[in-house]
PDB file of N, CA and C in Angstrom:
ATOM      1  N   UNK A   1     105.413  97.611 107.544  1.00  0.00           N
ATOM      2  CA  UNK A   1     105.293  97.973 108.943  1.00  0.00           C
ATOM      3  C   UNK A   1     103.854  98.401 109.222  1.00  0.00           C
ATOM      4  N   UNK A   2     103.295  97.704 110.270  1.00  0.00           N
ATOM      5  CA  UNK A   2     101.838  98.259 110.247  1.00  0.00           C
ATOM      6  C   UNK A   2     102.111  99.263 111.560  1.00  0.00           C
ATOM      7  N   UNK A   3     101.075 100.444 111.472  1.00  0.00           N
ATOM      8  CA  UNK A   3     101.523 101.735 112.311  1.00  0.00           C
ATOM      9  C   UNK A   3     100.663 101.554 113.401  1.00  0.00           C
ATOM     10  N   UNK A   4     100.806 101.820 114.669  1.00  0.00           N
ATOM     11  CA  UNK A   4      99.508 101.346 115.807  1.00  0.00           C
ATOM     12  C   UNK A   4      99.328 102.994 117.194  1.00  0.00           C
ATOM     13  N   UNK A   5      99.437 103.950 116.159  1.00  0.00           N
ATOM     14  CA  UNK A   5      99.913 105.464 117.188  1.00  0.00           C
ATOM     15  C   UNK A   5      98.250 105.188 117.404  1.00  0.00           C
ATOM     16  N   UNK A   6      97.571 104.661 117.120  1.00  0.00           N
ATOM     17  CA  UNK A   6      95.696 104.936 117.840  1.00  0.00           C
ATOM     18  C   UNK A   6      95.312 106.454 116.952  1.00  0.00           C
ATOM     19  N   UNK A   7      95.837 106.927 116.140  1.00  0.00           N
ATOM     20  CA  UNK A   7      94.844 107.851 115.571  1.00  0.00           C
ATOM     21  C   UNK A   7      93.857 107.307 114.874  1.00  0.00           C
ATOM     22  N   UNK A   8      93.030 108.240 114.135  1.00  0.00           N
ATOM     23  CA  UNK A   8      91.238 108.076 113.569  1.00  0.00           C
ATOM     24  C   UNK A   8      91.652 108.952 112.607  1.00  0.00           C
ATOM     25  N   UNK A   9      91.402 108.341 111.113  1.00  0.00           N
ATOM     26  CA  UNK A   9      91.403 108.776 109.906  1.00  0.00           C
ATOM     27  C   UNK A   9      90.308 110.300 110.287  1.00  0.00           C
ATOM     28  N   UNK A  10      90.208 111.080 109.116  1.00  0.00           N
ATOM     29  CA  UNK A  10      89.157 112.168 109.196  1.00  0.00           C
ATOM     30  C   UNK A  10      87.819 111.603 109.640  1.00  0.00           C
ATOM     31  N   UNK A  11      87.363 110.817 108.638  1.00  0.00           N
ATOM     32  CA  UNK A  11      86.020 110.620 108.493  1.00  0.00           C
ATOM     33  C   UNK A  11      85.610 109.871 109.685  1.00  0.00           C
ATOM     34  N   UNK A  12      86.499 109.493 110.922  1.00  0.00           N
ATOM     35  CA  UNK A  12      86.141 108.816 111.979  1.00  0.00           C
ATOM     36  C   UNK A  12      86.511 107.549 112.137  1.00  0.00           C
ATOM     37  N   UNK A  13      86.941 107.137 111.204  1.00  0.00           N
ATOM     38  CA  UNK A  13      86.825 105.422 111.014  1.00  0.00           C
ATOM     39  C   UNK A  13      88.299 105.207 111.772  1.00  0.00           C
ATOM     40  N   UNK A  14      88.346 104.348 112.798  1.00  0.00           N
ATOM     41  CA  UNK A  14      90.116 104.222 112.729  1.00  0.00           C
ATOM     42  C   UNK A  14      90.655 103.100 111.783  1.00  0.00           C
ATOM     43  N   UNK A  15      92.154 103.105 111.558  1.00  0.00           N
ATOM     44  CA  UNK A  15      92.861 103.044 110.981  1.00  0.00           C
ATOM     45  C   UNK A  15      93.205 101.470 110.896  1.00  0.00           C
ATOM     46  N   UNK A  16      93.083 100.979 110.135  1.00  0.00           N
ATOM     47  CA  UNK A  16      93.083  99.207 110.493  1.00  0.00           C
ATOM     48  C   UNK A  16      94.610  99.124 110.978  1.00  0.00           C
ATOM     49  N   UNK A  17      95.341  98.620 112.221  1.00  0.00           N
ATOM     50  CA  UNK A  17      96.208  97.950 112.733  1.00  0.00           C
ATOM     51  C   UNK A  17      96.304  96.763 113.269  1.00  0.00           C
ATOM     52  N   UNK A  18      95.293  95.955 112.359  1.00  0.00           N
ATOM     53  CA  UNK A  18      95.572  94.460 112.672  1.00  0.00           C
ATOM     54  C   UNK A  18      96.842  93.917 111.761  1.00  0.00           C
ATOM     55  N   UNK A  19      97.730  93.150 112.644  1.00  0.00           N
ATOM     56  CA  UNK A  19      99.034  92.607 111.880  1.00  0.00           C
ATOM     57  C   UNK A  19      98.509  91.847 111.062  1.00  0.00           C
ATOM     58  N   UNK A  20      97.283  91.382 110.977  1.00  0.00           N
ATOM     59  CA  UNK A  20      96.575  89.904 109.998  1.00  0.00           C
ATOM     60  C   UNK A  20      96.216  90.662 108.641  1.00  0.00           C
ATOM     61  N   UNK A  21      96.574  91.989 108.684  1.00  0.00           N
ATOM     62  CA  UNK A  21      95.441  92.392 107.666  1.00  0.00           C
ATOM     63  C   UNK A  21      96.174  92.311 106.182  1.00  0.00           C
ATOM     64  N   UNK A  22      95.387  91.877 105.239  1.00  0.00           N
ATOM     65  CA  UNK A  22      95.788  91.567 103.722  1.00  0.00           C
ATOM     66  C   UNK A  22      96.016  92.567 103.109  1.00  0.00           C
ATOM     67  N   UNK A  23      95.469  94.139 103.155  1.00  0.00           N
ATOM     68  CA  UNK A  23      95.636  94.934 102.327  1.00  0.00           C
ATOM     69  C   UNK A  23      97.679  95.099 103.267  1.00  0.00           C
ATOM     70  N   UNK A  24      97.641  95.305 104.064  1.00  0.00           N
ATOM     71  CA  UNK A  24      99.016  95.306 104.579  1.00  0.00           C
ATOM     72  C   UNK A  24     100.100  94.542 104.179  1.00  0.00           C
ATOM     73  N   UNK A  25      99.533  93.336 104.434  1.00  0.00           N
ATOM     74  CA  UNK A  25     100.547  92.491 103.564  1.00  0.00           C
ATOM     75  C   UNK A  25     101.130  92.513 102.130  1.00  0.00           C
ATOM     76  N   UNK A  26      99.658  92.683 101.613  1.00  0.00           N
ATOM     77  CA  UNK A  26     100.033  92.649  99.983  1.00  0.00           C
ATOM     78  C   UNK A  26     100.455  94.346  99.840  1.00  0.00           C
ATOM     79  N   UNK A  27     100.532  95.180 100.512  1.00  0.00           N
ATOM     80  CA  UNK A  27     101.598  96.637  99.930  1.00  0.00           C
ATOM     81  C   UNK A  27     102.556  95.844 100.713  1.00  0.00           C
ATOM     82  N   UNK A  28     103.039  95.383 101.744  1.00  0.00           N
ATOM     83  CA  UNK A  28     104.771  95.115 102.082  1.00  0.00           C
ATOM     84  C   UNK A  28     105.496  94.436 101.270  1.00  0.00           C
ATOM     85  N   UNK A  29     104.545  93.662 100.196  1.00  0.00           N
ATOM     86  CA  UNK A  29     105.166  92.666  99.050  1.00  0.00           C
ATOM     87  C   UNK A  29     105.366  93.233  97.899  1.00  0.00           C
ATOM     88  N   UNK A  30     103.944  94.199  97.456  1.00  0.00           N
ATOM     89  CA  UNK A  30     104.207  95.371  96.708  1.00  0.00           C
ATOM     90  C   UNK A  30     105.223  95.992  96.027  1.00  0.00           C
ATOM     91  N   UNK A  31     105.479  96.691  97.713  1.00  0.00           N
ATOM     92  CA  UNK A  31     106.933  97.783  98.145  1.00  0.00           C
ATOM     93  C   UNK A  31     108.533  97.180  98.288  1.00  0.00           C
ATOM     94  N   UNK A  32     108.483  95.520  98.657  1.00  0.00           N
ATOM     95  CA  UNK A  32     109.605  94.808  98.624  1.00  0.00           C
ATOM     96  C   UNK A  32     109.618  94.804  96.723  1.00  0.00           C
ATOM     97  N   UNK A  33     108.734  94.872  95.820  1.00  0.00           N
ATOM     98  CA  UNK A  33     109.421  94.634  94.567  1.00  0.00           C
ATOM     99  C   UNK A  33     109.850  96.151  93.413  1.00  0.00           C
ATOM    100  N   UNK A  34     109.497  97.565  94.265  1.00  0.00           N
ATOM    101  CA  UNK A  34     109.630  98.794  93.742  1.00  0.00           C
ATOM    102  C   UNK A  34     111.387  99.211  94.222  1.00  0.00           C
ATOM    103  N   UNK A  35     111.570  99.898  93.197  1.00  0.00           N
ATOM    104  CA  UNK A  35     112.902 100.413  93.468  1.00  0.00           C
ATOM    105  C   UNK A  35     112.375 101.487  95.260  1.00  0.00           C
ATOM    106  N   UNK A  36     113.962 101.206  95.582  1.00  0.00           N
ATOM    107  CA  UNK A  36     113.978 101.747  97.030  1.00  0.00           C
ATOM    108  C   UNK A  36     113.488 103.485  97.258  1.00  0.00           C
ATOM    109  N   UNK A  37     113.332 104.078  96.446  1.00  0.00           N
ATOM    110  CA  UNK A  37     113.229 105.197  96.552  1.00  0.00           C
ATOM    111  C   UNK A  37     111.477 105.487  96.775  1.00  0.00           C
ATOM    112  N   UNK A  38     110.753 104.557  95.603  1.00  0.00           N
ATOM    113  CA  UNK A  38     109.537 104.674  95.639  1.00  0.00           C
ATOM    114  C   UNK A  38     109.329 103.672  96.506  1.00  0.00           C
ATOM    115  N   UNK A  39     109.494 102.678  97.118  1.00  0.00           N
ATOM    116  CA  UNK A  39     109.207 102.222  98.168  1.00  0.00           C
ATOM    117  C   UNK A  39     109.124 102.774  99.087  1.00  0.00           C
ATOM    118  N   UNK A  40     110.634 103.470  99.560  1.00  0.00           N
ATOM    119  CA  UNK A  40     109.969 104.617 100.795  1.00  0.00           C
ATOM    120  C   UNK A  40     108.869 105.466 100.687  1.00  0.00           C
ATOM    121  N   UNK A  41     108.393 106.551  99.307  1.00  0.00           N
ATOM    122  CA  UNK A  41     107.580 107.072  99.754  1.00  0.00           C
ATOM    123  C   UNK A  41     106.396 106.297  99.886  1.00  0.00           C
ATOM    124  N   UNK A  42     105.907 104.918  99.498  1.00  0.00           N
ATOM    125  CA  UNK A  42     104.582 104.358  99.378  1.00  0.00           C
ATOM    126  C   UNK A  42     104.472 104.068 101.218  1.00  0.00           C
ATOM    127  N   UNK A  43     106.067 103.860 101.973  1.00  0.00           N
ATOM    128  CA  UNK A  43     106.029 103.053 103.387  1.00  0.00           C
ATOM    129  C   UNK A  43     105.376 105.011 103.799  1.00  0.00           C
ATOM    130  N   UNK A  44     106.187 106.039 103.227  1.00  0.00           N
ATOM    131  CA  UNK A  44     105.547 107.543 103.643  1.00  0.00           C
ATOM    132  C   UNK A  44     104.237 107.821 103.952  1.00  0.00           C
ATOM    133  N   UNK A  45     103.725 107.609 102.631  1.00  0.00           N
ATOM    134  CA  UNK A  45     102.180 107.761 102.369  1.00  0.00           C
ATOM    135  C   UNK A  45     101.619 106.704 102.817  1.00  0.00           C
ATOM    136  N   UNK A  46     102.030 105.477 103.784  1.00  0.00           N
ATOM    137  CA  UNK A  46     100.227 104.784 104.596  1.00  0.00           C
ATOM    138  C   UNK A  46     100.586 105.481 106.011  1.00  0.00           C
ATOM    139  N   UNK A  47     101.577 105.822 106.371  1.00  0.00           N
ATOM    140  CA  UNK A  47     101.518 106.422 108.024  1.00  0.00           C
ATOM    141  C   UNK A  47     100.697 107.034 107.944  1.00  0.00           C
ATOM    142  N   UNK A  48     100.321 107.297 109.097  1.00  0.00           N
ATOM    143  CA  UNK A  48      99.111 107.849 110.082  1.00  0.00           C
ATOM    144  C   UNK A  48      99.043 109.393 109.815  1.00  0.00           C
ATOM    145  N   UNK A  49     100.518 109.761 110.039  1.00  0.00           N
ATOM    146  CA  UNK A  49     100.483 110.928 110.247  1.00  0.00           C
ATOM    147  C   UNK A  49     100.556 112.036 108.697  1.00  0.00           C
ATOM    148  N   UNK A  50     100.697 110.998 107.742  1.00  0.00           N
ATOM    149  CA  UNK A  50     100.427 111.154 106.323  1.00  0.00           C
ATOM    150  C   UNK A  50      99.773 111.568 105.436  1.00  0.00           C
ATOM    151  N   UNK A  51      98.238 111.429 106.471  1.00  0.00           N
ATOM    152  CA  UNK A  51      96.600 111.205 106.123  1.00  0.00           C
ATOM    153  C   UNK A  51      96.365 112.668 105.732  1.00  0.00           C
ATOM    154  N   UNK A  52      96.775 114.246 105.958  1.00  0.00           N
ATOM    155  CA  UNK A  52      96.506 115.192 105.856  1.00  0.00           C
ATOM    156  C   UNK A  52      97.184 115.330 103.880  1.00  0.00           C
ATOM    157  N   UNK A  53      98.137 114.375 103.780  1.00  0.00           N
ATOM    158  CA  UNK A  53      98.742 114.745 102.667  1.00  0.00           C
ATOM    159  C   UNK A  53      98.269 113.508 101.482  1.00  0.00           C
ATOM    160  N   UNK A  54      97.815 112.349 101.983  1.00  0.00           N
ATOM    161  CA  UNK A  54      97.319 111.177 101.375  1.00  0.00           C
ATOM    162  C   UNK A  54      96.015 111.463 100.908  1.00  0.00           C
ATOM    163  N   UNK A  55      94.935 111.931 101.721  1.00  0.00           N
ATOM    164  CA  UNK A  55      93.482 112.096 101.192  1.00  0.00           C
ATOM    165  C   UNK A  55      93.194 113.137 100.395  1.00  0.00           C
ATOM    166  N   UNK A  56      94.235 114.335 100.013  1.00  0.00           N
ATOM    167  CA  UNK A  56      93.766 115.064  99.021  1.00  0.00           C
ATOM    168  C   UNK A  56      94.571 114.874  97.375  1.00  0.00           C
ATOM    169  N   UNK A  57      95.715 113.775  97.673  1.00  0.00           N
ATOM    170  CA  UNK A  57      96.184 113.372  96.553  1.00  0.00           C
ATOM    171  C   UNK A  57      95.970 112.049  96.014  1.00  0.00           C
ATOM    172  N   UNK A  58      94.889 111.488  96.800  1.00  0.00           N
ATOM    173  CA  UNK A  58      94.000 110.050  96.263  1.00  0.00           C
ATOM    174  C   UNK A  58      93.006 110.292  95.709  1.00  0.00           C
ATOM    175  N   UNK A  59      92.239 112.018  96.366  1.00  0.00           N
ATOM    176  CA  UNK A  59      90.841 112.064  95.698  1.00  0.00           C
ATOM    177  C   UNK A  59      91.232 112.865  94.231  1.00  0.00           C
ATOM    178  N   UNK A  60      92.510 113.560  94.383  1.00  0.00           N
ATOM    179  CA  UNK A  60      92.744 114.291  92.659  1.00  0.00           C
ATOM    180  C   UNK A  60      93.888 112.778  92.165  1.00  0.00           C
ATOM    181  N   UNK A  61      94.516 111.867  92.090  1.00  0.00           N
ATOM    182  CA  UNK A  61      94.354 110.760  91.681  1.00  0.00           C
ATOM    183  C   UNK A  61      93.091 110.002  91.050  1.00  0.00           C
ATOM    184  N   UNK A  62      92.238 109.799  91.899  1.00  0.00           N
ATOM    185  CA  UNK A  62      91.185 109.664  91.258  1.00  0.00           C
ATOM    186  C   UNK A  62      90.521 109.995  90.306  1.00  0.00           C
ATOM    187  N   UNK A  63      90.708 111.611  90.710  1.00  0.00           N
ATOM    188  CA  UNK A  63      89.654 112.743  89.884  1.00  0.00           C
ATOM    189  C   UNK A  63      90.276 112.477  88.050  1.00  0.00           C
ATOM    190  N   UNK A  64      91.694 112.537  88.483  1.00  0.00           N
ATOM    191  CA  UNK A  64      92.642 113.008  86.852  1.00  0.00           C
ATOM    192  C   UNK A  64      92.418 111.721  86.321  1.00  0.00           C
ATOM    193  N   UNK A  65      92.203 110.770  86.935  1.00  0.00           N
ATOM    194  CA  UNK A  65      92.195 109.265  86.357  1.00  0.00           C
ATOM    195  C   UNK A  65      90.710 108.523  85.444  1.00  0.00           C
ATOM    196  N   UNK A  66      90.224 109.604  85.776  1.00  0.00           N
ATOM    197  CA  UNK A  66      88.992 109.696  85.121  1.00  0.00           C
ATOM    198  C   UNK A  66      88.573 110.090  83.892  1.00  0.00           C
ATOM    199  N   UNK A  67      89.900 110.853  83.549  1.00  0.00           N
ATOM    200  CA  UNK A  67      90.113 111.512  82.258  1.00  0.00           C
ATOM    201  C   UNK A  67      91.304 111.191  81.598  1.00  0.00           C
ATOM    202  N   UNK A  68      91.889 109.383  82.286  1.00  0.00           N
ATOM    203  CA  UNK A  68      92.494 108.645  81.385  1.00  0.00           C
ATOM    204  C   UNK A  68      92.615 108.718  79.856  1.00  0.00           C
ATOM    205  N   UNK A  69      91.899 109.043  79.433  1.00  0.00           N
ATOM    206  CA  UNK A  69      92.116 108.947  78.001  1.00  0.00           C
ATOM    207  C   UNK A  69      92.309 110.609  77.005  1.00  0.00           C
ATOM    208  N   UNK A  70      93.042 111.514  78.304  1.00  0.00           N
ATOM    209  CA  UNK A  70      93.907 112.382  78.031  1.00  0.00           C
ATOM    210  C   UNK A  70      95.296 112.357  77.836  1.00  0.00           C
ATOM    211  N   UNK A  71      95.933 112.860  76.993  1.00  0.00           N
ATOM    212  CA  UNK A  71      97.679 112.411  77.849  1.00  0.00           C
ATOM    213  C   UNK A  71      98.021 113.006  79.474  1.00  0.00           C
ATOM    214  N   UNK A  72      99.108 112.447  79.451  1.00  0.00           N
ATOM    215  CA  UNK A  72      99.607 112.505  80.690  1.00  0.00           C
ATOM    216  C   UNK A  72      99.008 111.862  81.918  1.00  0.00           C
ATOM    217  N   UNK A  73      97.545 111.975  81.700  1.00  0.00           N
ATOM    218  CA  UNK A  73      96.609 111.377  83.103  1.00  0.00           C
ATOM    219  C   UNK A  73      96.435 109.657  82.277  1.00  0.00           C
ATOM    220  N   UNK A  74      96.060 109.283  83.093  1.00  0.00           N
ATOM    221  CA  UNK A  74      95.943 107.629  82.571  1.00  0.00           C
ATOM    222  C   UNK A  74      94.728 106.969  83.893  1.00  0.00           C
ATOM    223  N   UNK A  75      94.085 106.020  83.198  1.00  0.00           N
ATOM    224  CA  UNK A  75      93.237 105.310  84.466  1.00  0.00           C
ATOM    225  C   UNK A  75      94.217 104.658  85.283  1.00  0.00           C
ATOM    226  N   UNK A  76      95.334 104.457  85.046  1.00  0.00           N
ATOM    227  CA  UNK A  76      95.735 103.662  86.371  1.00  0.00           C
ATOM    228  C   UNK A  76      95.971 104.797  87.193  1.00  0.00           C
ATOM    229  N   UNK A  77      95.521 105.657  87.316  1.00  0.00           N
ATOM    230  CA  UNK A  77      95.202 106.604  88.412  1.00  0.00           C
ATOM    231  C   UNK A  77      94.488 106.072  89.291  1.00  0.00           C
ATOM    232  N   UNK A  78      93.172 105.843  88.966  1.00  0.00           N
ATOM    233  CA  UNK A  78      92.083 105.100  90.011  1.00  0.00           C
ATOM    234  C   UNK A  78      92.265 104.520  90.820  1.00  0.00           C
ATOM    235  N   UNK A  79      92.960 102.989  90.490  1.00  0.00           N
ATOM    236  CA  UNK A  79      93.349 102.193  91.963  1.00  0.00           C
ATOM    237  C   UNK A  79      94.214 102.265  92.439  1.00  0.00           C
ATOM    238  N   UNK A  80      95.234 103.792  92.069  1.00  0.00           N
ATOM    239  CA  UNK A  80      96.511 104.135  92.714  1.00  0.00           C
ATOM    240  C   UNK A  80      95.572 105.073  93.553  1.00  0.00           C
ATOM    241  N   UNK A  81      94.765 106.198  93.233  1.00  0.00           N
ATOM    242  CA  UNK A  81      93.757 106.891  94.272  1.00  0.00           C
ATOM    243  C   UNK A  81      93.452 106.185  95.369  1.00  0.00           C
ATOM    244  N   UNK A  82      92.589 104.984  94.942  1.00  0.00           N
ATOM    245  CA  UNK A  82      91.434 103.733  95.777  1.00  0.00           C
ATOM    246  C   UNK A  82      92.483 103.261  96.486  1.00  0.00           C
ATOM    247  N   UNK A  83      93.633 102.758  96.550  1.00  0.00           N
ATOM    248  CA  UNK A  83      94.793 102.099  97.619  1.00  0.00           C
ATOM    249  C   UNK A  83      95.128 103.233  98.618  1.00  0.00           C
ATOM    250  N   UNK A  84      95.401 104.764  98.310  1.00  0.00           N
ATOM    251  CA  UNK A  84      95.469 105.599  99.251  1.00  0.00           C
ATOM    252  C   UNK A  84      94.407 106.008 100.239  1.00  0.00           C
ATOM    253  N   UNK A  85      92.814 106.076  99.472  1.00  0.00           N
ATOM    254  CA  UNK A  85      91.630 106.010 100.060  1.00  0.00           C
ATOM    255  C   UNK A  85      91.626 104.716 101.037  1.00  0.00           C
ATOM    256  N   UNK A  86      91.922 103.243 100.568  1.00  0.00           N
ATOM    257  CA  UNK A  86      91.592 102.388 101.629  1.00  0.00           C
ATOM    258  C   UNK A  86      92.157 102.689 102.794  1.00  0.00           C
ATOM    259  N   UNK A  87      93.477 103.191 103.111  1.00  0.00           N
ATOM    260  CA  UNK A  87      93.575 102.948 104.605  1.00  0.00           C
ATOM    261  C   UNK A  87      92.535 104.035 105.347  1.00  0.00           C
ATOM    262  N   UNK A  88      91.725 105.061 104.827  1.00  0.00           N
ATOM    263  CA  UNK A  88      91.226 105.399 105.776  1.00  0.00           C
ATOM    264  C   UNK A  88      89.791 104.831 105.449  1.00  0.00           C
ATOM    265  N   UNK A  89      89.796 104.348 104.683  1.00  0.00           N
ATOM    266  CA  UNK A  89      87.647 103.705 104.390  1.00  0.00           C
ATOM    267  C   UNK A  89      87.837 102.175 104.365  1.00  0.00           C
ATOM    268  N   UNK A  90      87.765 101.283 105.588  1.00  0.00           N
ATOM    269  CA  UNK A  90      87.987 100.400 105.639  1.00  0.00           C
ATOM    270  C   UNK A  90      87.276  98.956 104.945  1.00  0.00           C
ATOM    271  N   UNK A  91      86.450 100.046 103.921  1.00  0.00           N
ATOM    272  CA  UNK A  91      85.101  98.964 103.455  1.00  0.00           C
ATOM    273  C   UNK A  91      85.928  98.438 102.453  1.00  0.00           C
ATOM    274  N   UNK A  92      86.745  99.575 101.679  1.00  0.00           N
ATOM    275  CA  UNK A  92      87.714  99.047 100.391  1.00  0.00           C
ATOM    276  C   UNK A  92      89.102  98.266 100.648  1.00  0.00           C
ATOM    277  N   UNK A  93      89.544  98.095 101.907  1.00  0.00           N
ATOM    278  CA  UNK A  93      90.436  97.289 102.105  1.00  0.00           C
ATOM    279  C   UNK A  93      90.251  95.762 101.326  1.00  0.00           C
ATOM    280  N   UNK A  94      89.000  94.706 101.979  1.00  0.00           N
ATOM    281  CA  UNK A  94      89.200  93.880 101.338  1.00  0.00           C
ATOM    282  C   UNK A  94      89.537  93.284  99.832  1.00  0.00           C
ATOM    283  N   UNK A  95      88.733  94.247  98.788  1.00  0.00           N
ATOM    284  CA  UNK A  95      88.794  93.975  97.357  1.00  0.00           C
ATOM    285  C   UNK A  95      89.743  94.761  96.679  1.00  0.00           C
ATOM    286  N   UNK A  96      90.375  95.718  97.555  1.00  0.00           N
ATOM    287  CA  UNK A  96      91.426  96.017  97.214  1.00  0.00           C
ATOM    288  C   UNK A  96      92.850  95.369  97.194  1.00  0.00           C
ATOM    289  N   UNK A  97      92.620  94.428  98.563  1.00  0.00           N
ATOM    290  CA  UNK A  97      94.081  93.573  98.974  1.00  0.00           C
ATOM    291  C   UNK A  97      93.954  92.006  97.792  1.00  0.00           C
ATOM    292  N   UNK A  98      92.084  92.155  97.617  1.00  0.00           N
ATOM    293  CA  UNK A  98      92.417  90.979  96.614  1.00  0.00           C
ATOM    294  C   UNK A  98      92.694  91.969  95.677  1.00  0.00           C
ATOM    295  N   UNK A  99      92.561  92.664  94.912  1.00  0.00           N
ATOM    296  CA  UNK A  99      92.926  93.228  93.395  1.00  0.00           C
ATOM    297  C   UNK A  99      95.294  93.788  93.594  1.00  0.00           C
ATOM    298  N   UNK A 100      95.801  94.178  94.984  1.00  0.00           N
ATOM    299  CA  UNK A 100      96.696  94.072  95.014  1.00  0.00           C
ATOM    300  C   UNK A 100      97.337  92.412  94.912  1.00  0.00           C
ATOM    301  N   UNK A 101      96.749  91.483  95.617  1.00  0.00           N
ATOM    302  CA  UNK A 101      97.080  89.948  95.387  1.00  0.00           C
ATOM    303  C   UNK A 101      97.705  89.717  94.244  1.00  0.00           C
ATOM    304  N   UNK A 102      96.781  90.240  93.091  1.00  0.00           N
ATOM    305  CA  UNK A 102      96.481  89.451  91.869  1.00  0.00           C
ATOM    306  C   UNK A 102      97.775  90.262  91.028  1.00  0.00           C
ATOM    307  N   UNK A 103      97.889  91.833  91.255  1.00  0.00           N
ATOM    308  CA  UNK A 103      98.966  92.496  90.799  1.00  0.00           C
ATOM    309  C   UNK A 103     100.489  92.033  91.560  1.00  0.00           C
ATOM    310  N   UNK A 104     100.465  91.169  92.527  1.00  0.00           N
ATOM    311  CA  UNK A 104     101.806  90.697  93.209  1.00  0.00           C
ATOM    312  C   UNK A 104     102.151  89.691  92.114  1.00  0.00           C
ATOM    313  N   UNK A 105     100.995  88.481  92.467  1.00  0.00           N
ATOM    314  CA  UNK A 105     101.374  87.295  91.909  1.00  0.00           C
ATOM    315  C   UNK A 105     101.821  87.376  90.397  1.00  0.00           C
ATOM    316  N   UNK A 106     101.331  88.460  89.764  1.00  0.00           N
ATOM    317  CA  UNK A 106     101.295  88.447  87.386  1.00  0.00           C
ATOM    318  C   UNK A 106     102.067  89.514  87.827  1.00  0.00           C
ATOM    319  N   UNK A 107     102.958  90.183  88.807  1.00  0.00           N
ATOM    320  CA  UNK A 107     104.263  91.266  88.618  1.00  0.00           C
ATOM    321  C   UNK A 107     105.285  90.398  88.289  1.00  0.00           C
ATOM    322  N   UNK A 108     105.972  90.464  86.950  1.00  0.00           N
ATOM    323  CA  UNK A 108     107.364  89.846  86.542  1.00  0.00           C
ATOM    324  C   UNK A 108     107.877  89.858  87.822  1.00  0.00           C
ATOM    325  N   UNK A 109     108.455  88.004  87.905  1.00  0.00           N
ATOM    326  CA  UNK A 109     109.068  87.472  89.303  1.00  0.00           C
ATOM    327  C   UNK A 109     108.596  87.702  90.200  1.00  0.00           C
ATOM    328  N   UNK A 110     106.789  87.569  90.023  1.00  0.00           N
ATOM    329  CA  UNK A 110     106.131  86.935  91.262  1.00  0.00           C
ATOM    330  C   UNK A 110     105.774  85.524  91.585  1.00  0.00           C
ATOM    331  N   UNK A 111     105.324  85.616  92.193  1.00  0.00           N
ATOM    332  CA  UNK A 111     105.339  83.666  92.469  1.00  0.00           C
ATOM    333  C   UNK A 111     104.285  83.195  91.633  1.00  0.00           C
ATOM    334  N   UNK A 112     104.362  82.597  91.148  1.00  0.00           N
ATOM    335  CA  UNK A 112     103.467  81.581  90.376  1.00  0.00           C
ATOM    336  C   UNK A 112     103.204  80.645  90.810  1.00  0.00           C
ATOM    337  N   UNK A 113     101.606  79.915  90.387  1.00  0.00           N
ATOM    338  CA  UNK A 113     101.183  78.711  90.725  1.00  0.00           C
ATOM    339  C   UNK A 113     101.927  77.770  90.195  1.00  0.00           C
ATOM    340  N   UNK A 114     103.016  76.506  90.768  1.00  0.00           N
ATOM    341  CA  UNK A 114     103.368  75.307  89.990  1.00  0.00           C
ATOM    342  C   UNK A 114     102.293  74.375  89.670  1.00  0.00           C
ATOM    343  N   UNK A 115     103.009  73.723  88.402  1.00  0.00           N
ATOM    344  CA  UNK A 115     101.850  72.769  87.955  1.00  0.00           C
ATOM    345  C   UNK A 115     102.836  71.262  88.135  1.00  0.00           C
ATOM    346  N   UNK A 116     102.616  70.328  88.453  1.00  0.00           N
ATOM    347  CA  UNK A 116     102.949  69.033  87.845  1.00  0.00           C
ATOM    348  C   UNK A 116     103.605  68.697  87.264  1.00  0.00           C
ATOM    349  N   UNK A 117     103.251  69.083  85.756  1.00  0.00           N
ATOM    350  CA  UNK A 117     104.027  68.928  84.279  1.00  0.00           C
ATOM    351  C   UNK A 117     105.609  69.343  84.369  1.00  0.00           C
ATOM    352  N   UNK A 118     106.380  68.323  83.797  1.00  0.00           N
ATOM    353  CA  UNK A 118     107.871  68.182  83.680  1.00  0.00           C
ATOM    354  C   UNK A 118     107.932  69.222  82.752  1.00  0.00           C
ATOM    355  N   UNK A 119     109.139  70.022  82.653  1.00  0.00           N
ATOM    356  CA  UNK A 119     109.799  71.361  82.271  1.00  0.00           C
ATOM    357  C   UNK A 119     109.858  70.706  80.474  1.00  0.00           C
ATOM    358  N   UNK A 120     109.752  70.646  79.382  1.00  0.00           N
ATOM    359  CA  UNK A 120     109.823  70.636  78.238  1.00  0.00           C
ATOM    360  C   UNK A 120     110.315  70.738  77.703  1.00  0.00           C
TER     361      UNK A 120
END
């Protein structure tokens, strides 16, 4: 669901609500393959009205993810941080929706490229 209430992230930037947009798409495809529970909170955390509770648990996401190679914290912290950061810094949307792309398509029972070649 893309959200269109016209608010402005903190930092000023507003909030991308174009229906075209890729980082959007690729979390609705995302969130269609997570169990329903964590799906809702990921549909929780891009609302608008979210942003007070999203930007201080993307930048300590980040922060702990940095020290991946502690237990418990792990780097896939980072681009779980960087996906909460994009909706309000619209510079990281694009290489983010390609780096979500690439995690749709290689997620067990994502679509794959067909080839030609008869089944074996």
């Amino acid at each position: 669901m893309v959200w269109t209430d016209g608010l402005h992230s903190l930092i000023g930037a507003p909030v991308n609500t174009d229906p075209n947009n890729d980082l959007d798409r690729e979390l609705l495809l995302f969130e269609q393959k997570l169990p329903k529970f964590f799906s809702g909170v990921v549909d929780w955390v891009r609302r608008p009205t979210s942003r007070l509770i999203r930007l201080p648990v993307a930048f300590l996401l980040i922060l702990f993810g940095m020290f991946g190679f502690l237990p418990v914290v792990g780097f896939w912290m980072i681009p779980l941080g960087l996906l909460l950061i994009a909706r309000d810094v619209p510079a990281l949307e694009p290489p983010l929706a390609k780096l979500l792309g690439w995690v749709n398509r290689n997620w067990p029972g994502g679509k794959k490229e067909k080839t030609d070649q008869p089944p074996r």
